[in-house]
N, C-alpha and C. Protein backbone atom coordinates (compact mmCIF):
# COMPACT_ATOMS: atom_id res chain seq x y z
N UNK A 1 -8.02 2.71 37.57
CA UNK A 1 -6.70 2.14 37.39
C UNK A 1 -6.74 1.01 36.36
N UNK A 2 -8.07 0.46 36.80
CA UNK A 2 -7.80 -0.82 35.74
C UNK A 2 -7.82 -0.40 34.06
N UNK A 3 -8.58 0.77 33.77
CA UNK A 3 -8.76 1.34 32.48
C UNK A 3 -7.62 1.81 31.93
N UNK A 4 -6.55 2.14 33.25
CA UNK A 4 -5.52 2.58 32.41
C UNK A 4 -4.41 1.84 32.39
N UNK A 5 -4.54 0.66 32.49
CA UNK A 5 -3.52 -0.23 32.14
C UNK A 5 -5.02 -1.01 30.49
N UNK A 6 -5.67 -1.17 31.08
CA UNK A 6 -6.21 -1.66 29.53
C UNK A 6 -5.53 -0.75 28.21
N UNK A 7 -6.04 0.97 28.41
CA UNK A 7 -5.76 1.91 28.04
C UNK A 7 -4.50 1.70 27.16
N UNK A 8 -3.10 1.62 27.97
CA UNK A 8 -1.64 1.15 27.83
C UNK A 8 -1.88 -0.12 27.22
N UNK A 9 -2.40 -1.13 27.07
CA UNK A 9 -2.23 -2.56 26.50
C UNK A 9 -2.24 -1.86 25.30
N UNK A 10 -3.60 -1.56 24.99
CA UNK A 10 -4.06 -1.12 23.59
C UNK A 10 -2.97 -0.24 22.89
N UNK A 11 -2.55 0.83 23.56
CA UNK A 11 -1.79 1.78 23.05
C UNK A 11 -0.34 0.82 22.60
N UNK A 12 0.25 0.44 23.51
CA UNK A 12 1.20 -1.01 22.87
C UNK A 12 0.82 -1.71 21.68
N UNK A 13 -0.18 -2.29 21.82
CA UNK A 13 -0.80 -2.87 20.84
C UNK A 13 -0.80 -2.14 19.48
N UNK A 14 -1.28 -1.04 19.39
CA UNK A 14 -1.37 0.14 18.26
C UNK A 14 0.17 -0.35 18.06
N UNK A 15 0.77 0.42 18.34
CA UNK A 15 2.30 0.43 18.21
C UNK A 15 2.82 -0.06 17.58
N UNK A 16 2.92 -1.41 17.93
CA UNK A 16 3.34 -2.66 17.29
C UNK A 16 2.30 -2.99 16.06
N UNK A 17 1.57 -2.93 16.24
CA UNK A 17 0.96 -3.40 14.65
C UNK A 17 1.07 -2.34 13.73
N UNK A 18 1.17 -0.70 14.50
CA UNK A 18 1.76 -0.02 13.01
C UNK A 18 2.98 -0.08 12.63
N UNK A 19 4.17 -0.08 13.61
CA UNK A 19 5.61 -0.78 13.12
C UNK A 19 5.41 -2.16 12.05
N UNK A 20 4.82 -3.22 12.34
CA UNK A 20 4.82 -4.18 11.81
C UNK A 20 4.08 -4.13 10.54
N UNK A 21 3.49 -3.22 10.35
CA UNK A 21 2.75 -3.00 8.80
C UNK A 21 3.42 -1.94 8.23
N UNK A 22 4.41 -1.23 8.59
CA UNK A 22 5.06 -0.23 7.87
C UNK A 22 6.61 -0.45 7.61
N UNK A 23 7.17 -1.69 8.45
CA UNK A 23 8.60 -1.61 8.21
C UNK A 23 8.91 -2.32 6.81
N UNK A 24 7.79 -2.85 5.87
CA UNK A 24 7.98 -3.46 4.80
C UNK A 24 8.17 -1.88 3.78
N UNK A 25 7.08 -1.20 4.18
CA UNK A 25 7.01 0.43 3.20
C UNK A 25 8.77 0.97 3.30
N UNK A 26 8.91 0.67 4.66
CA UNK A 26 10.50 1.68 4.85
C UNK A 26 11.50 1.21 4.16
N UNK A 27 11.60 -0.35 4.16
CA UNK A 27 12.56 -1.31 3.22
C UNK A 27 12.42 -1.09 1.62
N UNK A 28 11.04 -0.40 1.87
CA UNK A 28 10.70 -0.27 0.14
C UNK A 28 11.75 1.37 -0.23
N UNK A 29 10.95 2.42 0.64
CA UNK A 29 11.39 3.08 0.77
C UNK A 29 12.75 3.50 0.72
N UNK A 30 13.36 3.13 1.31
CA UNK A 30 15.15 2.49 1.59
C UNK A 30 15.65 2.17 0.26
N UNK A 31 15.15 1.17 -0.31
CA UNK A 31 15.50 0.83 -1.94
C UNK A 31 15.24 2.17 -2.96
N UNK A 32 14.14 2.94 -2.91
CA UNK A 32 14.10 3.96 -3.37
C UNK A 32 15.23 5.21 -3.71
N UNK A 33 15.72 5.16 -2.01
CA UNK A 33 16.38 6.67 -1.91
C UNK A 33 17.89 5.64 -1.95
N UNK A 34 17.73 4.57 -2.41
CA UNK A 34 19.51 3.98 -2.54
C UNK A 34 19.78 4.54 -4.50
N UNK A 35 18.57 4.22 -4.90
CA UNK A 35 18.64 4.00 -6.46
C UNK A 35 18.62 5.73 -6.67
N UNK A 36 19.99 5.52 -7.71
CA UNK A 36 20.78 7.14 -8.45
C UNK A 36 19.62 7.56 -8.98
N UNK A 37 18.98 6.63 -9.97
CA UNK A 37 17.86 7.23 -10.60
C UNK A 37 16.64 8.29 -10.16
N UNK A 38 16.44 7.92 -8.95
CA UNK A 38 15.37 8.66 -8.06
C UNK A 38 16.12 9.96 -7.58
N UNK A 39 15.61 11.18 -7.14
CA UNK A 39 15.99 12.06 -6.55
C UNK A 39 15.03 11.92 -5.35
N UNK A 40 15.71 12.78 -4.32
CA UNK A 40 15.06 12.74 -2.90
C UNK A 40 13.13 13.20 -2.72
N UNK A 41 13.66 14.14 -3.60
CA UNK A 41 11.93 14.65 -3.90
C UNK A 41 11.00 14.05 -4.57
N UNK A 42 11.84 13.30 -5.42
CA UNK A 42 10.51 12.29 -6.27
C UNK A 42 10.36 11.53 -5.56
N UNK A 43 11.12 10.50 -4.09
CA UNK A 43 10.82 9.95 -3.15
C UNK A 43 10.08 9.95 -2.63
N UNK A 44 9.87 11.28 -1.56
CA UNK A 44 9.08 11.73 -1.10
C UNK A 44 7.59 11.82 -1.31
N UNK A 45 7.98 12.74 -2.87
CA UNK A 45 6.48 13.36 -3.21
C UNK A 45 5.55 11.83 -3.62
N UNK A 46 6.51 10.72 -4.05
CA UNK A 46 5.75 9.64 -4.93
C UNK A 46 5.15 8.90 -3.43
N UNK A 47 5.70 9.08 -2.05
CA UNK A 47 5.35 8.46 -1.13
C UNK A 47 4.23 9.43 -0.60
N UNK A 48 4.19 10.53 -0.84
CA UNK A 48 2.89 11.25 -0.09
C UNK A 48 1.91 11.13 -1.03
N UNK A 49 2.04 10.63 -2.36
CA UNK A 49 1.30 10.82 -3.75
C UNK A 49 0.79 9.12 -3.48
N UNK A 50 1.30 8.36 -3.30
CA UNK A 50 0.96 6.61 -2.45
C UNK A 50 -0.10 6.85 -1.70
N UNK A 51 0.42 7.45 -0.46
CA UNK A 51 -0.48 7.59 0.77
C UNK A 51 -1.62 7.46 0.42
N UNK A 52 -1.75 9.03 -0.18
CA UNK A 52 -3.17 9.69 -0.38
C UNK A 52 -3.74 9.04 -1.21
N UNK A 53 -3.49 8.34 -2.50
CA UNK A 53 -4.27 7.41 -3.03
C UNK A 53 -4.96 6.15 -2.68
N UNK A 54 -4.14 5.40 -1.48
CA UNK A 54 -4.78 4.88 -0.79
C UNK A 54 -5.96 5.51 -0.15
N UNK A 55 -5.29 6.35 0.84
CA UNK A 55 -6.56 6.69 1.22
C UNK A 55 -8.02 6.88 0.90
N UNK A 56 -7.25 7.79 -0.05
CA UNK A 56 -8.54 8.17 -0.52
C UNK A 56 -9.82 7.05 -1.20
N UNK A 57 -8.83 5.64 -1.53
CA UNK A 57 -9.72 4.64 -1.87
C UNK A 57 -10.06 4.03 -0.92
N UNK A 58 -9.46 4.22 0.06
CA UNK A 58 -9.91 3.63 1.22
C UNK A 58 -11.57 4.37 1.54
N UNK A 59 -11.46 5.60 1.80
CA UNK A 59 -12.89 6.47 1.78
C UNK A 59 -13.83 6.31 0.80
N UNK A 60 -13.80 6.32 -0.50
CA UNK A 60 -14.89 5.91 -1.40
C UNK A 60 -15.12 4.32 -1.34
N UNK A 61 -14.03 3.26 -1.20
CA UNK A 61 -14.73 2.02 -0.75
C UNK A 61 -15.44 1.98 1.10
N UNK A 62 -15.47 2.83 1.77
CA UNK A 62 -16.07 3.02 3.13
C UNK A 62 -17.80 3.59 2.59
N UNK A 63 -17.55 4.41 2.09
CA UNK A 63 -18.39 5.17 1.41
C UNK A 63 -19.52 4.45 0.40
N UNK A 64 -18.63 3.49 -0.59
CA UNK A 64 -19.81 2.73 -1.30
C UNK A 64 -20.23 1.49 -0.43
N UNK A 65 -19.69 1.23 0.82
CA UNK A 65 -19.87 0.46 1.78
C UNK A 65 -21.21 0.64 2.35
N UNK A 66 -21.25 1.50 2.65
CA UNK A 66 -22.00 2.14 3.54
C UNK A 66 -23.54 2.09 3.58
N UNK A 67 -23.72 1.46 2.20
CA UNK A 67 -24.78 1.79 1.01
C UNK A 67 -24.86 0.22 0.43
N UNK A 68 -24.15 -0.75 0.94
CA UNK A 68 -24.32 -2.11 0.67
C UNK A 68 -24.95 -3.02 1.99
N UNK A 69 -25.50 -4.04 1.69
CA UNK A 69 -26.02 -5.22 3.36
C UNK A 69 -24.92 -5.29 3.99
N UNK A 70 -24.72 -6.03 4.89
CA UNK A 70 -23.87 -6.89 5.58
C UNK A 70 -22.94 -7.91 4.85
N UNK A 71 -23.87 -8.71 4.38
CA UNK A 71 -24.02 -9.97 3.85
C UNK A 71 -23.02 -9.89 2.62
N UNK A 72 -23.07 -9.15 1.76
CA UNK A 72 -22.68 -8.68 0.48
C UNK A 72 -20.75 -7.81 0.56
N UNK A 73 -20.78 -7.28 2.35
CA UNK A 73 -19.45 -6.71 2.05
C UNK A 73 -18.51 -8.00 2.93
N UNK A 74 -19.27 -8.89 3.35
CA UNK A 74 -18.47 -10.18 3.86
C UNK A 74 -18.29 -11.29 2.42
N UNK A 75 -19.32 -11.19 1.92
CA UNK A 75 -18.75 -12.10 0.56
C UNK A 75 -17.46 -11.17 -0.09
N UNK A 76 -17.30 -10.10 -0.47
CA UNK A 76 -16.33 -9.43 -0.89
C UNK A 76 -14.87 -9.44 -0.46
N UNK A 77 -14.46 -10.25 0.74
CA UNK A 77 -14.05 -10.74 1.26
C UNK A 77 -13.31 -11.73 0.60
N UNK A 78 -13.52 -12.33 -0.35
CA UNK A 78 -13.32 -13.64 -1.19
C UNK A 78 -12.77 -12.95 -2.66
N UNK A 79 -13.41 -12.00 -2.80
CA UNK A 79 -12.26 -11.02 -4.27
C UNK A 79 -11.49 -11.21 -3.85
N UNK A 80 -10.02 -10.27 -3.06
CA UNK A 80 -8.89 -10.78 -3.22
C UNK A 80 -8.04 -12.21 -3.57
N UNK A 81 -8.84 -13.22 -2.67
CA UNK A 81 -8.38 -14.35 -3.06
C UNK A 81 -8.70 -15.07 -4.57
N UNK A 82 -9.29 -14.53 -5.23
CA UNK A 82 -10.10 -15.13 -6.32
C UNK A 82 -8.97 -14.18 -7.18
N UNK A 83 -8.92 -13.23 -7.24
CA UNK A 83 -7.85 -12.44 -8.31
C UNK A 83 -6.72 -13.13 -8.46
N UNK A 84 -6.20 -12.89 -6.82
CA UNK A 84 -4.90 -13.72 -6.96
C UNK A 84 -4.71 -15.36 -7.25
N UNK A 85 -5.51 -15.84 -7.35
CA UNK A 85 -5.36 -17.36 -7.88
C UNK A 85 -5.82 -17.03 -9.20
N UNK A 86 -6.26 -16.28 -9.84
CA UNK A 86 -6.75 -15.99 -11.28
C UNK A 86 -5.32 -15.34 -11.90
N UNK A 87 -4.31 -14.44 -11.56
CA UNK A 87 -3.53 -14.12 -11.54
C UNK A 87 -1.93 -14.94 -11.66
N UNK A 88 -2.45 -15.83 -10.51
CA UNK A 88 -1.02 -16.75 -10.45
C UNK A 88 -1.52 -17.92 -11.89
N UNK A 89 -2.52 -18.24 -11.92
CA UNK A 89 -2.66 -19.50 -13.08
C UNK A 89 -2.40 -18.40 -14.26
N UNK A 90 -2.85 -17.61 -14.53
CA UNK A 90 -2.58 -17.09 -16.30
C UNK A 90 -1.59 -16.07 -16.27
N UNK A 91 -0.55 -15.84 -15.13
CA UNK A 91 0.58 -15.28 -15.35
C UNK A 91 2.20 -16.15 -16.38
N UNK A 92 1.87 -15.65 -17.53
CA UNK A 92 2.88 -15.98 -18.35
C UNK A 92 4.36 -16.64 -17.95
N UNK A 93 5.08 -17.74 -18.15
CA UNK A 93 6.20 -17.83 -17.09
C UNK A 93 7.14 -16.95 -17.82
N UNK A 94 7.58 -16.40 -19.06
CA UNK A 94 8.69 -15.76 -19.03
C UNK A 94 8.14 -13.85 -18.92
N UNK A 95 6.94 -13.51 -18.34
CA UNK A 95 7.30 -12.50 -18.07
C UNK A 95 7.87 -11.82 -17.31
N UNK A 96 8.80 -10.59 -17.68
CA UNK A 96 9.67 -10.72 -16.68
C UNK A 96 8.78 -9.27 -15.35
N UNK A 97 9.74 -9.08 -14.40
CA UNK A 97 8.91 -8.50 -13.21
C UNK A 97 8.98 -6.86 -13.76
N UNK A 98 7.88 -5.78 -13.56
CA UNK A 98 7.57 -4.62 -14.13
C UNK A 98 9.10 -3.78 -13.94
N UNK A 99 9.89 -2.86 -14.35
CA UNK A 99 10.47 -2.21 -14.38
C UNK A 99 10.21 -0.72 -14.37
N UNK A 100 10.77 0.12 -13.06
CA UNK A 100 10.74 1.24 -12.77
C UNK A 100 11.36 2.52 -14.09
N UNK A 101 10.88 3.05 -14.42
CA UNK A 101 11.55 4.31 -15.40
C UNK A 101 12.57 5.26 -14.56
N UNK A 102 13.64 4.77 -15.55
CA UNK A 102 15.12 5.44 -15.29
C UNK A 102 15.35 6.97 -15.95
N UNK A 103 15.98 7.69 -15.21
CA UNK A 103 16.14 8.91 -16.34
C UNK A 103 16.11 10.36 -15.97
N UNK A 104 15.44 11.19 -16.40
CA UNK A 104 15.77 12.71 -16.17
C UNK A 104 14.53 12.79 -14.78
N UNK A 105 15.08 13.49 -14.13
CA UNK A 105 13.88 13.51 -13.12
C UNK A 105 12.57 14.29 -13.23
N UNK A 106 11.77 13.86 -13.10
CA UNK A 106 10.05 14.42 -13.57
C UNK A 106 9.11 13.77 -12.64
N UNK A 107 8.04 14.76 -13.16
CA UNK A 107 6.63 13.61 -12.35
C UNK A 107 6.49 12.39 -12.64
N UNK A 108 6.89 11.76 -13.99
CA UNK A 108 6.53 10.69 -14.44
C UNK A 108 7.58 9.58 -13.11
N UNK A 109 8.59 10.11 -12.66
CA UNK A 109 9.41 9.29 -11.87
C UNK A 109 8.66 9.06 -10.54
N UNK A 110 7.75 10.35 -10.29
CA UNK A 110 6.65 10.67 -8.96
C UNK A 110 5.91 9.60 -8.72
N UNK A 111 5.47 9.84 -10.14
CA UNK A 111 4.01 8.96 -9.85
C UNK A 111 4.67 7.19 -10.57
N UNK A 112 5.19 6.90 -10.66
CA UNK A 112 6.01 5.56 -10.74
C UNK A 112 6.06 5.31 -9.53
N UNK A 113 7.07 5.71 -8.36
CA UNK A 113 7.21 6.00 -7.50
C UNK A 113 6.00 5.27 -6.38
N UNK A 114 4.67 6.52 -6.48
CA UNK A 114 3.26 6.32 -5.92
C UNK A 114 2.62 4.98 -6.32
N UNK A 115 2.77 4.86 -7.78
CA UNK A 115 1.60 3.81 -8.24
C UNK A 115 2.56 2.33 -7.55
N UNK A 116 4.16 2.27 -7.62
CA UNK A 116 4.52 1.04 -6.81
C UNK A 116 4.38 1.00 -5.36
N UNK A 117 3.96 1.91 -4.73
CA UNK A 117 3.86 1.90 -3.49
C UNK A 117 2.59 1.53 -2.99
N UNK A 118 1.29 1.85 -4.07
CA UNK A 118 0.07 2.15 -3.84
C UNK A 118 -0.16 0.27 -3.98
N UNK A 119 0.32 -0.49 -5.31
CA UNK A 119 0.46 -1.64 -5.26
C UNK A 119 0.91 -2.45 -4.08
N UNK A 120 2.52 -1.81 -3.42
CA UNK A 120 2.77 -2.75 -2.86
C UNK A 120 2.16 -2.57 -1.00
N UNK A 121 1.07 -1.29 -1.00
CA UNK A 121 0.24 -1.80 0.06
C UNK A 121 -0.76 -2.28 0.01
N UNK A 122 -1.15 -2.77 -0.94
CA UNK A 122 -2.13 -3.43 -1.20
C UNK A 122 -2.14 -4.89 -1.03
């Protein structure tokens, strides 16, 4: 009995932390299928074309993991923060923020689509 209320915590737990890491994707999402420019399918396909690129970097960084110390994938740990303060000091002030390609519908709208999604789970 007691395992299956632990069991249920956890499963709650799951829950809520995948709602809470995905309702930012859906808002993204949402903006997507509002904008004329996009068709439903380049939506889609650019969000299953996201996914899988994550993933899949997710597996080759598990992978070159695997094959490093301890020691070495806890310092790595400290890249992100080091980019992004490298990033915020030599970001130009009048550049302006990237712009999505408007227009006839194609892959190029797909993978626009993927590569902002792939960014903005990152």
């Amino acid at each position: 009995m007691v395992q299956l209320v632990q069991l249920s915590k956890i499963l709650i737990a799951a829950i809520v932390a995948f709602a809470a890491a995905n309702i930012d994707d859906l808002l993204v999402l949402l903006l997507f299928f509002a904008d004329r420019r996009f068709r439903s399918w380049e939506v889609v396909a650019g969000q299953y074309f996201g996914v899988s690129a994550v993933i899949g970097l997710c597996l080759a960084g598990a992978a070159a993991a695997s094959y490093l110390p301890a020691m070495v994938i806890r310092a790595l740990g400290v890249v992100p923060i080091v980019v992004g303060i490298h990033r915020m000091v030599t970001k130009p002030k009048h550049e302006e923020s990237e712009k999505l390609p408007g227009g006839a519908a194609n892959w190029t709208n797909v993978f626009a689509i993927g590569r902002y999604l792939v960014c903005w789970l990152q």
